[in-house]
N, C-alpha and C. Protein backbone atom coordinates (compact mmCIF):
# COMPACT_ATOMS: atom_id res chain seq x y z
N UNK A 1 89.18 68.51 103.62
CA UNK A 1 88.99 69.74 102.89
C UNK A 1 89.64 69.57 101.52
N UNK A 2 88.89 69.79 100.60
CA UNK A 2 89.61 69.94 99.29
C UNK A 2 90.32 71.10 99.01
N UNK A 3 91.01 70.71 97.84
CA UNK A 3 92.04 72.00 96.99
C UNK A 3 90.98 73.23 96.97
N UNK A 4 89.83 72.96 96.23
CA UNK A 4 88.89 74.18 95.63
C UNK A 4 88.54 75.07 97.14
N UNK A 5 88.18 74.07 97.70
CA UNK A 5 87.65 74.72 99.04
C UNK A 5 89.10 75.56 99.88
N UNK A 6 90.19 74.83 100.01
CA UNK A 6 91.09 75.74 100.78
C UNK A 6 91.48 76.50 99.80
N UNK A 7 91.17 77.02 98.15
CA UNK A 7 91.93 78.03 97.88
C UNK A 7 90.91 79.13 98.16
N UNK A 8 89.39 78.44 98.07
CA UNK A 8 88.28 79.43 99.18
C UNK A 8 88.78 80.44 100.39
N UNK A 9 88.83 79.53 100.64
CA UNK A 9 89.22 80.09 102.10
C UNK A 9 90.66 81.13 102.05
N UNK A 10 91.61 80.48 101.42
CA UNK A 10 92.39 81.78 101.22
C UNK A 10 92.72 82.78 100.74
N UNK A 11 91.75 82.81 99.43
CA UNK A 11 91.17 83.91 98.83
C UNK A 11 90.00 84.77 99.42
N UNK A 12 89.44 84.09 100.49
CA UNK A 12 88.19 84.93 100.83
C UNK A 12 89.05 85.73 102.55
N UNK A 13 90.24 84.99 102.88
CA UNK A 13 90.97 86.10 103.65
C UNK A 13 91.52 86.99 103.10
N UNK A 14 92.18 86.72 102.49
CA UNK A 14 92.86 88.26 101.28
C UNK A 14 92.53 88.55 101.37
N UNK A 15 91.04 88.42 100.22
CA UNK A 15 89.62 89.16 99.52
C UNK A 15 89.62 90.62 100.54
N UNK A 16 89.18 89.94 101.83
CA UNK A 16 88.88 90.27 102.78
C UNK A 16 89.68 91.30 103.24
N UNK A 17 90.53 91.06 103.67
CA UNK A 17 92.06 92.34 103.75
C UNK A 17 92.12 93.31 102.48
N UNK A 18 91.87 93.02 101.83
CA UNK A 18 92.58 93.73 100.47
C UNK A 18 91.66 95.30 100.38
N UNK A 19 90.14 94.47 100.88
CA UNK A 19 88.76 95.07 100.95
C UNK A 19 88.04 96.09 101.64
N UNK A 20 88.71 95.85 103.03
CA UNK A 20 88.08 96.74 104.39
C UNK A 20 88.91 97.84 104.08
N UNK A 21 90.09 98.30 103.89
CA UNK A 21 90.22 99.95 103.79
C UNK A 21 89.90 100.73 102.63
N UNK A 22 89.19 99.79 101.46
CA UNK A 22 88.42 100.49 100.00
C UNK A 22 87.25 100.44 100.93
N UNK A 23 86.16 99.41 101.37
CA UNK A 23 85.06 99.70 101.94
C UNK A 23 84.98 100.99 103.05
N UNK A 24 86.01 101.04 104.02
CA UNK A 24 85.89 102.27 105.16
C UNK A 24 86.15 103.38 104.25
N UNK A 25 86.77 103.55 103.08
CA UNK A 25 86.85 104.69 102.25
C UNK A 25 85.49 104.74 101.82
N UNK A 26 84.86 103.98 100.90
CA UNK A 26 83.79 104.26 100.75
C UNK A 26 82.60 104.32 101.78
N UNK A 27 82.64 104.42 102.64
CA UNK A 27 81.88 104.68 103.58
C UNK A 27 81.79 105.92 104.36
N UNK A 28 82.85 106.68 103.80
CA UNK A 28 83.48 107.19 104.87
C UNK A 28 84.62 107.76 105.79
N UNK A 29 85.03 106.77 105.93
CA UNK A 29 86.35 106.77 107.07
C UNK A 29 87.85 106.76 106.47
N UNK A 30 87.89 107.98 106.33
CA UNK A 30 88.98 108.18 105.27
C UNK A 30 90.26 108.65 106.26
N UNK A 31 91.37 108.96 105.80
CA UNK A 31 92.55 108.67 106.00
C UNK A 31 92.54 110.98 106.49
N UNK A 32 91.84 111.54 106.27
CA UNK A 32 91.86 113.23 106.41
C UNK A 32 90.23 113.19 107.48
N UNK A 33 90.06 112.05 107.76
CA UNK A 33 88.55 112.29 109.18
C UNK A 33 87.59 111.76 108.37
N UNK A 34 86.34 112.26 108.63
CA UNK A 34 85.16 111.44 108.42
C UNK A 34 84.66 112.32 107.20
N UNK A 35 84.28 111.88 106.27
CA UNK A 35 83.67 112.60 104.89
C UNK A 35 82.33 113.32 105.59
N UNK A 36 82.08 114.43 105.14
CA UNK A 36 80.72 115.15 105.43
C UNK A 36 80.04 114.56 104.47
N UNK A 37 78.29 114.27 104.67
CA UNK A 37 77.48 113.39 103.84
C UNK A 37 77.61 111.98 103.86
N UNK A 38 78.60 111.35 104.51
CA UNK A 38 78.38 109.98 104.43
C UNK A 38 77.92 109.14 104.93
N UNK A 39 77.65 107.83 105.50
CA UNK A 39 77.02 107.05 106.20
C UNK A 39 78.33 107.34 107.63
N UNK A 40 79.46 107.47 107.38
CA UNK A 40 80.25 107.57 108.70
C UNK A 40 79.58 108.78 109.09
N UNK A 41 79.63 109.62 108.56
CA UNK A 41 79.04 110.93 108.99
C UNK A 41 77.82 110.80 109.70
N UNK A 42 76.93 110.10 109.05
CA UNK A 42 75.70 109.86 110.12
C UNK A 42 75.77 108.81 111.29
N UNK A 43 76.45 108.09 110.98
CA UNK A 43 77.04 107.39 112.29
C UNK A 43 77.81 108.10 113.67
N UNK A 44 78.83 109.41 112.88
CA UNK A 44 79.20 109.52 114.12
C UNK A 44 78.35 110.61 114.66
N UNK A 45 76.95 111.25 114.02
CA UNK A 45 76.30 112.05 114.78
C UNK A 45 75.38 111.35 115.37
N UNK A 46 75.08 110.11 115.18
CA UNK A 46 73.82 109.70 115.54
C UNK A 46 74.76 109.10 117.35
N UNK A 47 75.92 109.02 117.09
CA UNK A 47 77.10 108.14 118.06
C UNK A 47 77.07 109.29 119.17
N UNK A 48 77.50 110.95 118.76
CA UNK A 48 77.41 111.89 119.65
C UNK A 48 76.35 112.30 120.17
N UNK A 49 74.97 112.36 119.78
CA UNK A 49 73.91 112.67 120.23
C UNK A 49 73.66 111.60 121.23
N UNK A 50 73.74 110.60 120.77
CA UNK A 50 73.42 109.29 122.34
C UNK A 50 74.11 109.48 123.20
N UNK A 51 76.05 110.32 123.36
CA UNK A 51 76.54 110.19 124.13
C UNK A 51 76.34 111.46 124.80
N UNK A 52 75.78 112.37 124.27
CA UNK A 52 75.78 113.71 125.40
C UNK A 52 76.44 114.52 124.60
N UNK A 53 76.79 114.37 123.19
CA UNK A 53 77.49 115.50 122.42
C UNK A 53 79.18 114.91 121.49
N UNK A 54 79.49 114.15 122.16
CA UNK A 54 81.04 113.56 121.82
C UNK A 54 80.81 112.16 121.75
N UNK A 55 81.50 111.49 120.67
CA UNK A 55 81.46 110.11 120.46
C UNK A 55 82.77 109.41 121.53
N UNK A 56 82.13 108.56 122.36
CA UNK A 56 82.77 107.71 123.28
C UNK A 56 83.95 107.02 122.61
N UNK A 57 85.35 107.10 123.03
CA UNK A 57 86.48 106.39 123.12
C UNK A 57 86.01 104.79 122.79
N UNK A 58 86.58 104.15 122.08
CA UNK A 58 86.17 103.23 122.09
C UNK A 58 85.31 102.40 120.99
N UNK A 59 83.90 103.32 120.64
CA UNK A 59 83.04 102.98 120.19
C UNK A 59 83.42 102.21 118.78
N UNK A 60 82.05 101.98 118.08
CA UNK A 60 82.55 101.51 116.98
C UNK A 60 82.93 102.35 116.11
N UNK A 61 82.11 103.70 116.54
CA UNK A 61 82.54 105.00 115.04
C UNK A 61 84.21 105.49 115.66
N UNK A 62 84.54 104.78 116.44
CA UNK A 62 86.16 105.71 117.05
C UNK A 62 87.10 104.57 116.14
N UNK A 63 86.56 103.64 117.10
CA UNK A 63 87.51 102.44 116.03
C UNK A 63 87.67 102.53 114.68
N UNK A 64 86.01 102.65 113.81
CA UNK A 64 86.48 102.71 112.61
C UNK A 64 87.10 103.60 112.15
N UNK A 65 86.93 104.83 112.47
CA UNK A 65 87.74 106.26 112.00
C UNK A 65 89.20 105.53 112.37
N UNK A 66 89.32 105.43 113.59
CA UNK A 66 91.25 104.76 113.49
C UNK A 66 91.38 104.49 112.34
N UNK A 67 90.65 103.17 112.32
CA UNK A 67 91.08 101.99 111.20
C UNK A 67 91.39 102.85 109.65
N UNK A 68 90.21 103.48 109.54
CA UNK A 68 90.67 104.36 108.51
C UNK A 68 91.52 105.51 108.40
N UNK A 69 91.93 105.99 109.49
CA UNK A 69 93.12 107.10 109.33
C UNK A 69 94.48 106.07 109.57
N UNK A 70 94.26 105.48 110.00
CA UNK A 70 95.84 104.90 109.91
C UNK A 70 96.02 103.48 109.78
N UNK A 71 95.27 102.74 108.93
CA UNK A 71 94.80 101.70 108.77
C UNK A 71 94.82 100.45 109.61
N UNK A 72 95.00 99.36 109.42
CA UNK A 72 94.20 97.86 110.26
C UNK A 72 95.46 97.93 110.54
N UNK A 73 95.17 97.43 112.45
CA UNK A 73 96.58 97.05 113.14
C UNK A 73 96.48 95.71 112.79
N UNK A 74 97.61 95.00 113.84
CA UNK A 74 97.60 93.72 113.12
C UNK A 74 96.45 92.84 113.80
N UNK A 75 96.18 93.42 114.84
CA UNK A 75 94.74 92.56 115.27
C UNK A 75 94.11 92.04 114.44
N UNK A 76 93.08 93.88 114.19
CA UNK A 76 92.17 93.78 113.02
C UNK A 76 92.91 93.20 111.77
N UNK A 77 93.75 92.76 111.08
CA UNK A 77 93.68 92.36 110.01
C UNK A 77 93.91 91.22 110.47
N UNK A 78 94.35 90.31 111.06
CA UNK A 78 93.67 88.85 111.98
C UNK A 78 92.34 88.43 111.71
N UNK A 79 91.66 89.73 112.51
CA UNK A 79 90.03 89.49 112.58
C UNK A 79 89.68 89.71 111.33
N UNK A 80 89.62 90.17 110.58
CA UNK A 80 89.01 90.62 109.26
C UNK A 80 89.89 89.42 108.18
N UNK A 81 90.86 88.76 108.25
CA UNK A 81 91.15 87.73 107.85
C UNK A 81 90.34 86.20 107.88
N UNK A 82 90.58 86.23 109.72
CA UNK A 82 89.94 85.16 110.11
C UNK A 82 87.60 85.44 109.30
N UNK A 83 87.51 86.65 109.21
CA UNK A 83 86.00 86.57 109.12
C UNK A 83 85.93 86.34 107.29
N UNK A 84 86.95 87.21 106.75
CA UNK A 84 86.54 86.61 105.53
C UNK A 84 86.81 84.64 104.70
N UNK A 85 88.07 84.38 105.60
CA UNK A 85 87.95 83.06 105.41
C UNK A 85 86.96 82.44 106.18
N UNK A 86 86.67 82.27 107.13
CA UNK A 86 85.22 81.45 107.85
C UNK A 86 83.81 82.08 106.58
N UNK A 87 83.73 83.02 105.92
CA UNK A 87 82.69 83.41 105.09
C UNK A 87 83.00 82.33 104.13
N UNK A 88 84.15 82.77 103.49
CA UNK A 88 84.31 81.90 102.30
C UNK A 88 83.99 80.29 102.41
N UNK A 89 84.25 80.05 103.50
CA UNK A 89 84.35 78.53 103.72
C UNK A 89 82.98 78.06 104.01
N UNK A 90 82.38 79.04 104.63
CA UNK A 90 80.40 78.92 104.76
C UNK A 90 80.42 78.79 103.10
N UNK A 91 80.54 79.21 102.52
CA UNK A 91 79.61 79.38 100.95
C UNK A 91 80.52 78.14 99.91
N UNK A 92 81.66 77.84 100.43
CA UNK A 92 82.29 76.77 99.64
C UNK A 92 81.30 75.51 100.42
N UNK A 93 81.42 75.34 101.53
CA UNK A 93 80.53 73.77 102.08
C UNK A 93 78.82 74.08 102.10
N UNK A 94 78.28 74.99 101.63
CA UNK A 94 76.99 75.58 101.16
C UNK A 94 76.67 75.23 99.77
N UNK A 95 77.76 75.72 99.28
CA UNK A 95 77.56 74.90 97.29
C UNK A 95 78.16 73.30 97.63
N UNK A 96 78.54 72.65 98.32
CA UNK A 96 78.79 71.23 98.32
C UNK A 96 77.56 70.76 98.95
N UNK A 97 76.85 71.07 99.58
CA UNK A 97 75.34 70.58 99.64
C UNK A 97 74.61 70.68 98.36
N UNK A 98 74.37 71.54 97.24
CA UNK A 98 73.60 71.63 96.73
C UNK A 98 74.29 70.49 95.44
């Protein structure tokens, strides 16, 4: 692995961290519940209507609302680490083919 490529990769974990609680804001999943009008918003009705009225424990619209009211445990910022460096590192050995 080269220099260019591992500073890839550790910029595209940051990146990555720095990123997901501006993205769940803009989406949505804010830190006071779910914005009325937003794509969370239609997520978590489209989430309660499949379940019988209440969005299931668990789901992905429960998780993300967590994530956004009280931000990334240390799991998720693991996982969301580990996904933005494996991205970065796809597109660094993607431009070394070309």
């Amino acid at each position: 692995m080269g220099l260019l490529t591992a500073a890839l990769v550790v910029g595209g974990g940051a990146g990555a961290v720095a990123a997901a609680p501006l993205i769940l804001g803009v989406v949505g999943f804010t830190s006071a519940g779910i914005a009325a009008g937003s794509l969370a918003a239609s997520m978590m009705s489209t989430a309660a209507v499949a379940n019988g009225g209440a969005v299931a424990a668990g789901s992905a619209v429960a998780v993300l609302q967590a994530a956004g009211a009280a931000g990334l445990s240390t799991a998720a910022t693991a996982a969301v680490a580990s996904t933005g460096a494996s991205a970065a590192a796809t597109v660094a050995w993607l431009a070394a083919l070309i």
